[in-house]
Structures are given as structure tokens and as C-alpha cells.
Protein backbone atom coordinates (compact mmCIF):
# COMPACT_ATOMS: atom_id res chain seq x y z
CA UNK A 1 109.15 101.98 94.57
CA UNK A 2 108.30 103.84 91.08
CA UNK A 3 104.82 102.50 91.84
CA UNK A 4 104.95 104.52 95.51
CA UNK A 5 106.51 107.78 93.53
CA UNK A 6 103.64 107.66 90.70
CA UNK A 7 101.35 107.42 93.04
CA UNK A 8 102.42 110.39 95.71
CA UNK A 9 102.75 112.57 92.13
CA UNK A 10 99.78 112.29 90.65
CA UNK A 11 98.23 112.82 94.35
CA UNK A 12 99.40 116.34 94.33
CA UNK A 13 98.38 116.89 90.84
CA UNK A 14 101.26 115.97 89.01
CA UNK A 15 100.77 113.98 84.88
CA UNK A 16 103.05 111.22 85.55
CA UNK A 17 104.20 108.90 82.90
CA UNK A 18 104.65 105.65 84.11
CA UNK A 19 107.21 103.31 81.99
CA UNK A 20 107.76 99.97 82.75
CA UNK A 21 108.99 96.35 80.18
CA UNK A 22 105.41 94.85 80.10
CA UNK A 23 102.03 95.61 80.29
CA UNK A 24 101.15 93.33 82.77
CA UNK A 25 103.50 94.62 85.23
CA UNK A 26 101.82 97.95 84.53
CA UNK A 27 98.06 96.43 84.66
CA UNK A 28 99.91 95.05 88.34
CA UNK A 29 101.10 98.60 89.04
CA UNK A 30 97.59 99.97 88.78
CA UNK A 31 96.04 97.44 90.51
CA UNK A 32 98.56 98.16 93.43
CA UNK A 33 97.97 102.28 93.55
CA UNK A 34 94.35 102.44 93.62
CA UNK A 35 94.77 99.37 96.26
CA UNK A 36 97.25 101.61 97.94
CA UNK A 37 94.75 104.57 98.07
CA UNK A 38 92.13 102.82 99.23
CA UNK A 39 94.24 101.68 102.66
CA UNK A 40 95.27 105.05 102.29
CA UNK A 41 91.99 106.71 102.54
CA UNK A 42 90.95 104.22 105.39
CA UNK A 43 93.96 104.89 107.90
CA UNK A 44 94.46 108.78 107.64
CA UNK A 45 92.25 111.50 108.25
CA UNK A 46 90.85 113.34 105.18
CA UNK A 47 92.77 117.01 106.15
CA UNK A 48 95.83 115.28 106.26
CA UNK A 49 95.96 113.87 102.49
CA UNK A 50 96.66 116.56 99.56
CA UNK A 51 94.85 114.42 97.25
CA UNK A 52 93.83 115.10 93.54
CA UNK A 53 90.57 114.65 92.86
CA UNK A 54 91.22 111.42 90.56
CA UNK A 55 94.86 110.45 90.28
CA UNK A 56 94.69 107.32 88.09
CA UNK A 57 93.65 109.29 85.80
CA UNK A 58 96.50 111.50 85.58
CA UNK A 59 98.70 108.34 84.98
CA UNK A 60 99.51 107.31 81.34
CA UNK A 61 101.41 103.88 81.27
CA UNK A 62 103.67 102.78 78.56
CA UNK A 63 106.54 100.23 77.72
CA UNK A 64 107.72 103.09 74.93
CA UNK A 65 110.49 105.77 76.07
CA UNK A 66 109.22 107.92 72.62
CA UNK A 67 106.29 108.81 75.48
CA UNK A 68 108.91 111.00 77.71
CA UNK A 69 109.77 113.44 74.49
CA UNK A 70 108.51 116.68 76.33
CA UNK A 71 108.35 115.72 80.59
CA UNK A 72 110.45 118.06 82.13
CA UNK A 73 111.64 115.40 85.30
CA UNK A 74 112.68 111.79 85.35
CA UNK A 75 112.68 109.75 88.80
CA UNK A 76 114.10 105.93 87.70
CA UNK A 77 113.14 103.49 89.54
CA UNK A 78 114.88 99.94 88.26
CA UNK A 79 116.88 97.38 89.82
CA UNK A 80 120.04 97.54 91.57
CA UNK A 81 122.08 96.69 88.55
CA UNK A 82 124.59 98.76 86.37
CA UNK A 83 124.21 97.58 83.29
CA UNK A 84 120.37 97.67 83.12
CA UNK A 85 120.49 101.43 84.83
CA UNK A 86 123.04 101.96 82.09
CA UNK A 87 120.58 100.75 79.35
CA UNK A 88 118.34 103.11 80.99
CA UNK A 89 120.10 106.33 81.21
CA UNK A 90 121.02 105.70 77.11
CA UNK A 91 117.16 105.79 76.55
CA UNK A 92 116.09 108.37 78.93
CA UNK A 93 119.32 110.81 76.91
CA UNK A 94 117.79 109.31 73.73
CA UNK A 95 114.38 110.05 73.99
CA UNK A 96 113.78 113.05 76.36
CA UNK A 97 114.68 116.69 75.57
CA UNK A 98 117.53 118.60 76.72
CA UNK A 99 115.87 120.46 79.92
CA UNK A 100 115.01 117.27 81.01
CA UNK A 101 116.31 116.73 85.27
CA UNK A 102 117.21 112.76 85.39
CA UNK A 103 116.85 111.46 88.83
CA UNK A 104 118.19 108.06 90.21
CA UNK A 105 116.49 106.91 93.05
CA UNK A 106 119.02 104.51 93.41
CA UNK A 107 120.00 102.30 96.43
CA UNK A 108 123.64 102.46 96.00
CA UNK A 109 125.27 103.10 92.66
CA UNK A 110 126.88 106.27 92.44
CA UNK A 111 124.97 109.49 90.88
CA UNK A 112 128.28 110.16 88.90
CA UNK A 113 128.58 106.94 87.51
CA UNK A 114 124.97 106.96 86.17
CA UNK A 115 125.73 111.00 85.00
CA UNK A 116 128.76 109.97 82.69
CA UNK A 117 126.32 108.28 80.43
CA UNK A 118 124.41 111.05 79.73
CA UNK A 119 125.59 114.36 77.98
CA UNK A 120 123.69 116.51 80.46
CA UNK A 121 125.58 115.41 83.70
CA UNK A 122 124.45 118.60 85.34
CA UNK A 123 120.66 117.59 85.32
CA UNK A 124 121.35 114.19 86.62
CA UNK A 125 120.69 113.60 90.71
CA UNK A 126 120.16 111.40 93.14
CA UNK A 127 116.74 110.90 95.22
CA UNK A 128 116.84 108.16 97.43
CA UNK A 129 113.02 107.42 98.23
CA UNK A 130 112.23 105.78 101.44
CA UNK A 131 109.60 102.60 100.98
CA UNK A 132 106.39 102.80 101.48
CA UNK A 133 106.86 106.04 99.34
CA UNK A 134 103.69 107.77 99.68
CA UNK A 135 104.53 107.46 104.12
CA UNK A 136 107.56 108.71 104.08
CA UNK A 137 108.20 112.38 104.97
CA UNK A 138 111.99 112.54 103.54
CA UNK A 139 114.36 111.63 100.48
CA UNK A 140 118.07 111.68 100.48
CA UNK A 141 119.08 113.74 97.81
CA UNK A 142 122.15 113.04 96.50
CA UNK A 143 124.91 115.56 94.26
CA UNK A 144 126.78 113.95 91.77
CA UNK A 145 130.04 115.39 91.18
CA UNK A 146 128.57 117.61 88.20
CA UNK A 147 125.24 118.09 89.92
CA UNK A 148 124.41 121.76 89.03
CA UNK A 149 122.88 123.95 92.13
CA UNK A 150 119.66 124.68 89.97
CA UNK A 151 119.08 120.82 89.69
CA UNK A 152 119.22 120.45 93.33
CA UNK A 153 116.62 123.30 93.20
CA UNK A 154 114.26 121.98 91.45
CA UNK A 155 114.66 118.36 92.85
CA UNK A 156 113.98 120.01 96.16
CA UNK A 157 111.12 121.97 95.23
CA UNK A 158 109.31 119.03 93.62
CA UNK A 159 109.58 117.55 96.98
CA UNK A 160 108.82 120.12 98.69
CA UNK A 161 105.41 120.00 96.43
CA UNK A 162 105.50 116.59 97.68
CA UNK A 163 104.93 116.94 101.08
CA UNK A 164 108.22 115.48 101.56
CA UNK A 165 111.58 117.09 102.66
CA UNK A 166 114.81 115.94 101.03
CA UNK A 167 118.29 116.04 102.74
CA UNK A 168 121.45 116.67 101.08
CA UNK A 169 124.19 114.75 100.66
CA UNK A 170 127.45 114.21 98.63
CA UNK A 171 128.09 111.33 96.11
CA UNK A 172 129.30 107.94 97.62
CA UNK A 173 128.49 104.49 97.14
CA UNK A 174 125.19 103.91 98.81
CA UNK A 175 124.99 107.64 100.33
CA UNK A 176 124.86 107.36 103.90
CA UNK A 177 121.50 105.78 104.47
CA UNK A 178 122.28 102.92 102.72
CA UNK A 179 126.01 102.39 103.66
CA UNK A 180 124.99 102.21 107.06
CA UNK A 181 121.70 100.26 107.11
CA UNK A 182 122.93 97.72 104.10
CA UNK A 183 125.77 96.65 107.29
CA UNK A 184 123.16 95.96 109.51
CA UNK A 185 120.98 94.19 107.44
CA UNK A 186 123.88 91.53 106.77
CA UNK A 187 125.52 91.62 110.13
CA UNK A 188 121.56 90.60 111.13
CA UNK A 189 121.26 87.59 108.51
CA UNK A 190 124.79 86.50 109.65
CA UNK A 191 123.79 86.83 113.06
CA UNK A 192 120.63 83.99 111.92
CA UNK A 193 122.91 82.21 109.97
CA UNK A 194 125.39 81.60 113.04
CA UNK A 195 122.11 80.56 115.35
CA UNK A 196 123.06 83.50 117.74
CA UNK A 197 119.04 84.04 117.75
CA UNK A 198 116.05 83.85 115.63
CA UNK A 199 114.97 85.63 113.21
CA UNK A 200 111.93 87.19 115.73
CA UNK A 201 114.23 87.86 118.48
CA UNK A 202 116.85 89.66 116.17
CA UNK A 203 114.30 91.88 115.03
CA UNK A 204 112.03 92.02 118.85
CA UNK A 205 115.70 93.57 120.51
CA UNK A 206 116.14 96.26 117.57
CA UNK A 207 112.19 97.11 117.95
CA UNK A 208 112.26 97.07 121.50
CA UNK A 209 115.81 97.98 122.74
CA UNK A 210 116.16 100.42 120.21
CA UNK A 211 112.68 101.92 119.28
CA UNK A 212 113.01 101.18 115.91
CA UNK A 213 109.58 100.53 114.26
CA UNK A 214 110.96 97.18 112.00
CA UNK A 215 114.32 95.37 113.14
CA UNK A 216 117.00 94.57 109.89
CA UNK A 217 115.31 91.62 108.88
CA UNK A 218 111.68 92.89 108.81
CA UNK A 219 113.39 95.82 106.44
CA UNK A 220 115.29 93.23 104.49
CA UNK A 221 112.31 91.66 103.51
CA UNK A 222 109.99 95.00 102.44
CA UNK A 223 113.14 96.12 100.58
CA UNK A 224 113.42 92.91 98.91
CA UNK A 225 116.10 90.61 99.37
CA UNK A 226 117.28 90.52 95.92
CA UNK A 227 117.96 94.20 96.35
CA UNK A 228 119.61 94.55 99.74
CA UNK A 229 121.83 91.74 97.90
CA UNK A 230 122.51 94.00 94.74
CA UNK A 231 123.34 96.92 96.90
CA UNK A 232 125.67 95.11 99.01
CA UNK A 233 127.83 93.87 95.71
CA UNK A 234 127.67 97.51 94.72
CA UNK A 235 128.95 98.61 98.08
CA UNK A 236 131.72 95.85 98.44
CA UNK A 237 132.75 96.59 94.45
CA UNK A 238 132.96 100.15 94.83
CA UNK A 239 134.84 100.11 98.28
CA UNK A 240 136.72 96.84 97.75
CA UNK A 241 136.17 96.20 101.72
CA UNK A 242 135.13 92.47 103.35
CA UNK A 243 132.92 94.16 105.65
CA UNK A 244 130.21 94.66 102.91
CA UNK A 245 130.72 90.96 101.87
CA UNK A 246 127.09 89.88 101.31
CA UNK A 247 126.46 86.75 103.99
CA UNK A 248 126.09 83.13 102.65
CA UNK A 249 122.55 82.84 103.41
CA UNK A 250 121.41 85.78 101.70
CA UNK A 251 122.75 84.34 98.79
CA UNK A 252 121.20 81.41 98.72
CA UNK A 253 117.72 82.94 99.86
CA UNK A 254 117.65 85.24 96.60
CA UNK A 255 119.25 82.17 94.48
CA UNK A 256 116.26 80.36 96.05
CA UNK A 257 113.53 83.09 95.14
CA UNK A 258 112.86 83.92 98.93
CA UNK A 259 112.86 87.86 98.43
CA UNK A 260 110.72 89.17 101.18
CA UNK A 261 107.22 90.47 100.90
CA UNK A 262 107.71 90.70 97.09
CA UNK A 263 107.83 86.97 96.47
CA UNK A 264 105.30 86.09 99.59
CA UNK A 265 108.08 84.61 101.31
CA UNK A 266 112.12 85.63 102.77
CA UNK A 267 112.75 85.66 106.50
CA UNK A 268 108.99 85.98 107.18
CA UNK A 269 106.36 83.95 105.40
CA UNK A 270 103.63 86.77 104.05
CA UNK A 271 99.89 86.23 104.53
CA UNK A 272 98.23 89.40 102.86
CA UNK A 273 100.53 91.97 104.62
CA UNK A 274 100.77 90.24 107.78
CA UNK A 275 104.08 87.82 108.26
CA UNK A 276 103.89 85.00 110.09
């Protein structure tokens, strides 16, 4: 996802300052963009892409947070896990100055949870980003409790400079897009689990029936497993409610290393981009 955002930024123009714990997963995260751009390029027509004229070369990567001492916004990207987001939020207050906007674009962990680590809970907001990031046209933007309205200002307009509209919505455990769609996901893999159908029918009656472009387990597995599982315990901590109970076999799938297009392999098995 942070790979997706970096990329649709620098697009428009933007310096972006990519930070990530290696640098081979930032060699990878390179690779991927100008791969990215290059499918880009090939499937949509040349007056439809705002494109800077070269935007690699408006990215600067880095495993050091000193690097962020003067940007002015912060979109973080990590895993669906408190403690490491924690870690993160520490270094982000640590190392960036005080104007600095801090933006979750979390799956499900709550925008006032991540804000009470921070002494600038006023600058910190939520923007859900939909995946493939540089496709989608909008972001759930989401107020913390201390969210101030020029935050959700700004966060808009960079958006808006995105090409992308963002829609407003209150602090909850995973927001609304996520509290309904991680529900279906798991209803779906207990539906496979229980042999009501196969994986390819589950997903054919959602495509067909419903229009939807990718049934639940299709998403599940361009999410990533591992995170649809995250976001579930978040959901089922935070709401202490059985019906987000993550099913048995998604357990075992991410125990197993099966985490969807990410890994080559979860419900589908991944040729390229094409599952089989």
C-alpha cells in the first residue's frame, strides 16, 4: 500500500520520502513502481494520467526517520499491529517537526488510539487507501476524536491534488469500510471451510449476482491474508463481539504462509498476476 501512495504522489509532483526496515524491501519497492507505471502507461490513455515528468526521481528511500525532520505530511503505511504502529507513531513524534499532519492509513485500529501517542493529537488522521492505490478514485478519511477541522483540510486537499476524493467518517474500529467488508471476508472463508461451495463459486455468485468486480475471497487474497486476519483481531478486541471471530482456516492459512497474491499463493495459486 505505501508503495501504491508513493507512487500516486510523486505522479502529481509531490517529493516523497519513502521509509521502510531494509534496503532490499526498498530496492523491491522500486522495482514494483516503475513496474507499476509501466502497466500503467500501457492500459490508460495518456490525457487521463497527471503524470510528472520522472517520478522515481522525486522518491528518496531511507531506513532512517532523521530523513522526515522538515516534510510537512506523514501517510503510514505498516502492518495491522499495535505495538509496531505504536513504535511508529514514537518515531514519527520524535523525528518530524511540530506542523507535521500524521496520517494512518490504517485497516482497523482506531485514529484515537494511534493520536494518544503523539503530543499533537490534532494533526493525527485517518486515510484509509483503497488497494491498488494509484486506481482508486476514493479514501475514507477518518476523524479521531481530537482531529482538528484544519487537518481534515489539508488531508482533503492533498487528495483532492490526488485525483482522489476522500469521504468522511467518524472514529470506530475499522471505520465502516472495513467493519463491514472484514464480515464478509470471514463469513466467505467459513462458508469454504464448511464445503457449502468452492472457493470459485463463492466468489462467481458475488461477481455475478451482485456485480461486484472481485468476490470476498479474491479481495482476501490482494489484501493479504495476514492482514484481513490482523484486522479481524482488532475488530473482535475492540468490540468484544463473536461475530468478528476470525474463522479456523484463516488461521491456519496465515500460520501456514498462504497470504494471497503477496506470498504467490492463499485461496488462489498466483501465476504472474493471473490466479489459477
Amino acid at each position: 500500500m505505501g508503495r501504491g501512495v508513493a507512487q500516486t504522489l510523486a505522479q502529481i509532483g509531490t517529493r516523497v520520502f519513502l521509509l521502510d526496515v531494509s534496503e532490499s524491501v526498498l530496492d523491491n519497492a522500486l522495482s514494483e513502481i516503475k513496474q507499476n507505471r509501466r502497466f500503467q502507461r500501457m492500459f490508460t490513455r495518456k490525457d487521463d494520467v497527471n503524470t510528472a515528468k520522472d517520478p522515481l526521481s522525486l522518491i528518496t528511500t531511507s531506513t532512517d526517520y532523521r530523513l522526515l525532520n522538515e516534510v510537512d505530511f506523514v501517510i503510514e503505511n505498516v502492518t495491522e499491529n499495535w505495538e509496531i504502529k505504536r513504535q511508529v507513531f514514537i518515531e514519527l513524534e520524535t523525528n518530524c517537526p511540530p506542523r507535521t499532519i500524521f496520517s494512518s492509513n490504517t485497516s482497523a485500529i482506531p485514529i484515537t488510539r494511534l493520536a494518544s501517542v503523539t503530543r499533537r493529537p490534532a494533526q493525527v488522521i485517518g486515510t484509509h487507501f483503497m488497494n491498488p492505490v494509484p486506481l482508486k478514485p476514493v479514501v475514507e478519511v477518518i476523524k479521531g476524536f481530537h482531529t482538528s477541522p484544519e487537518t481534515i483540510q489539508a488531508t482533503l486537499d492533498l487528495l483532492a491534488s490526488m485525483g482522489k476524493e476522500g469521504v468522511l467518517v467518524n472514529d470506530s474500529p475499522g471505520f465502516v469500510s472495513n467493519r463491514v467488508l472484514m464480515l464478509t471476508v470471514n463469513e466467505a472463508i467459513f462458508l469454504l471451510q464448511d464445503q457449502v461451495a468452492t472457493t470459485e463459486d463463492i466468489d462467481r455468485i458475488f461477481r455475478l449476482c451482485f456485480g461486484h468486480k472481485m468476490g470476498p475471497l479474491e479481495t482476501a487474497d490482494l489484501i493479504g491474508l495476514d492482514t484481513i486476519l490482523f484486522s479481524l483481531e482488532v475488530l473482535y478486541e475492540n468490540f468484544n463481539d463473536p461475530k468478528f471471530r476470525p474463522c479456523p482456516l484463516l488461521r491456519k492459512l496465515v500460520a501456514a504462509g498462504l497470504w494471497g497474491r503477496k506470498s504467490g499463493r492463499g485461496f488462489y495459486s498466483y501465476d504472474g498476476d493471473n490466479p489459477a
